[in-house]
Protein backbone atom coordinates (compact mmCIF):
# COMPACT_ATOMS: atom_id res chain seq x y z
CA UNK A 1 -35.93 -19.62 -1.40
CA UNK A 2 -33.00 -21.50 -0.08
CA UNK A 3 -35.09 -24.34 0.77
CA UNK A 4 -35.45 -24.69 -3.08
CA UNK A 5 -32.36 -23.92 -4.24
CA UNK A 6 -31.73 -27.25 -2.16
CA UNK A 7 -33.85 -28.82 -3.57
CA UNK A 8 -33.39 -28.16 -7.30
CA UNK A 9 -29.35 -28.96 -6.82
CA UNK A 10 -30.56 -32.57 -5.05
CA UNK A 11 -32.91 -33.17 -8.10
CA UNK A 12 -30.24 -31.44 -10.66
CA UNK A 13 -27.03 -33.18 -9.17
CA UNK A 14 -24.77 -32.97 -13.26
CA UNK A 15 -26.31 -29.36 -13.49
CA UNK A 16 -25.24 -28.28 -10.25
CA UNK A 17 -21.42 -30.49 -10.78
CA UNK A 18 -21.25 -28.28 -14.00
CA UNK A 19 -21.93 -25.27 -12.38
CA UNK A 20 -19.88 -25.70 -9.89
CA UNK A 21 -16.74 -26.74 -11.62
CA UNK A 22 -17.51 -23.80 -14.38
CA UNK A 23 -17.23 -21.50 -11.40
CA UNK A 24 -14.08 -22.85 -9.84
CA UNK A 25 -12.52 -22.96 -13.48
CA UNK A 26 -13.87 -19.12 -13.60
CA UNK A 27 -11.95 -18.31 -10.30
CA UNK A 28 -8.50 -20.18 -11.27
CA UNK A 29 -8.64 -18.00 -14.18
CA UNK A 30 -9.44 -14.98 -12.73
CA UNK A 31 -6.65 -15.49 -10.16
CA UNK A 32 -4.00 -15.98 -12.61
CA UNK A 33 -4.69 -13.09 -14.40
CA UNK A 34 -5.11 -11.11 -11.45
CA UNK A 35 -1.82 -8.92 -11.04
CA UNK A 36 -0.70 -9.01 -7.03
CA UNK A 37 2.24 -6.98 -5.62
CA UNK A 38 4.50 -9.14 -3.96
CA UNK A 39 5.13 -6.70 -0.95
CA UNK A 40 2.28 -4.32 -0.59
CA UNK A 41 3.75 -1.17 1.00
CA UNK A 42 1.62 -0.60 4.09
CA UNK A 43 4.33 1.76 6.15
CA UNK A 44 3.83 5.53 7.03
CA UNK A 45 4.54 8.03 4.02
CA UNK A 46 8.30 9.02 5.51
CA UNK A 47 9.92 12.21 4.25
CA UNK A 48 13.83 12.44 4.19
CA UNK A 49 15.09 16.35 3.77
CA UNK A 50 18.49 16.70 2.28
CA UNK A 51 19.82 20.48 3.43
CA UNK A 52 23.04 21.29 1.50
CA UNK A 53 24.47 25.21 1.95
CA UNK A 54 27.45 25.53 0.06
CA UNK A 55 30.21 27.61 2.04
CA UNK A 56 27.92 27.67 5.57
CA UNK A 57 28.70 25.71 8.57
CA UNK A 58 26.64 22.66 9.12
CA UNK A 59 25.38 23.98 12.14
CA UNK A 60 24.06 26.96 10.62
CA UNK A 61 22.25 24.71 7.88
CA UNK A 62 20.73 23.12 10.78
CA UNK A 63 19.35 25.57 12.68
CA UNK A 64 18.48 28.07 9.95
CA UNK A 65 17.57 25.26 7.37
CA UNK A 66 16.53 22.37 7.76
CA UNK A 67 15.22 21.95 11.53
CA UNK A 68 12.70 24.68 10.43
CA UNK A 69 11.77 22.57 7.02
CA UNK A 70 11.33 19.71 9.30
CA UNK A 71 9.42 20.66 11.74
CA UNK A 72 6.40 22.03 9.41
CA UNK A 73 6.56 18.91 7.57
CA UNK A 74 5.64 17.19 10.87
CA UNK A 75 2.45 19.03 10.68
CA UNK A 76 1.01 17.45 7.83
CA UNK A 77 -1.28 14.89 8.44
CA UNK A 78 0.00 12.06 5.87
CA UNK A 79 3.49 12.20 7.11
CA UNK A 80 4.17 9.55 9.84
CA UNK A 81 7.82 10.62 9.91
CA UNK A 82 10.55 13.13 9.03
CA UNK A 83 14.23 11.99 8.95
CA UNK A 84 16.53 15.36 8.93
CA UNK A 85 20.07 14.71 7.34
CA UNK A 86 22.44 17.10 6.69
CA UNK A 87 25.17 16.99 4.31
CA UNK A 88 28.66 18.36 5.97
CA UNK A 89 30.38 19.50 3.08
């Protein structure tokens, strides 16, 4: 099948030159039309936790807040990692 596919492109050579350039016209068109993103975001899904306690020490909103909010988001399995800020008011 190949083999004749050759051989009708050898025998055909403006068919084949038309066919060719009408599919590398298709493809320049395609690819400007195409949308791209410029920076694809490939990281790890990261979740920042804001803790804010108003009136309570920020070591009190750490233990009793936010380190216990933190460490169960570590158990889900999209999350690559947890940043833990909080806010001393």
């Amino acid at each position: 099948m190949i083999a004749a596919l050759i051989a009708w492109c050898a025998r055909n050579r403006l068919a084949t030159l038309l066919l060719v350039g009408l599919a590398t016209a298709w493809g320049a068109l395609s690819l400007r039309s195409t949308a791209l993103d410029a920076v694809p975001d490939l990281s790890d899904v990261q979740v920042t936790v804001f803790s804010e306690w108003m009136g309570r020490a920020p070591d009190l909103i750490e233990d009793n807040v936010t380190y216990p909010v933190v460490t169960s988001m570590l158990w889900i399995a999209l999350v690559g990692s947890c940043v833990e800020t909080t806010l001393l008011c």
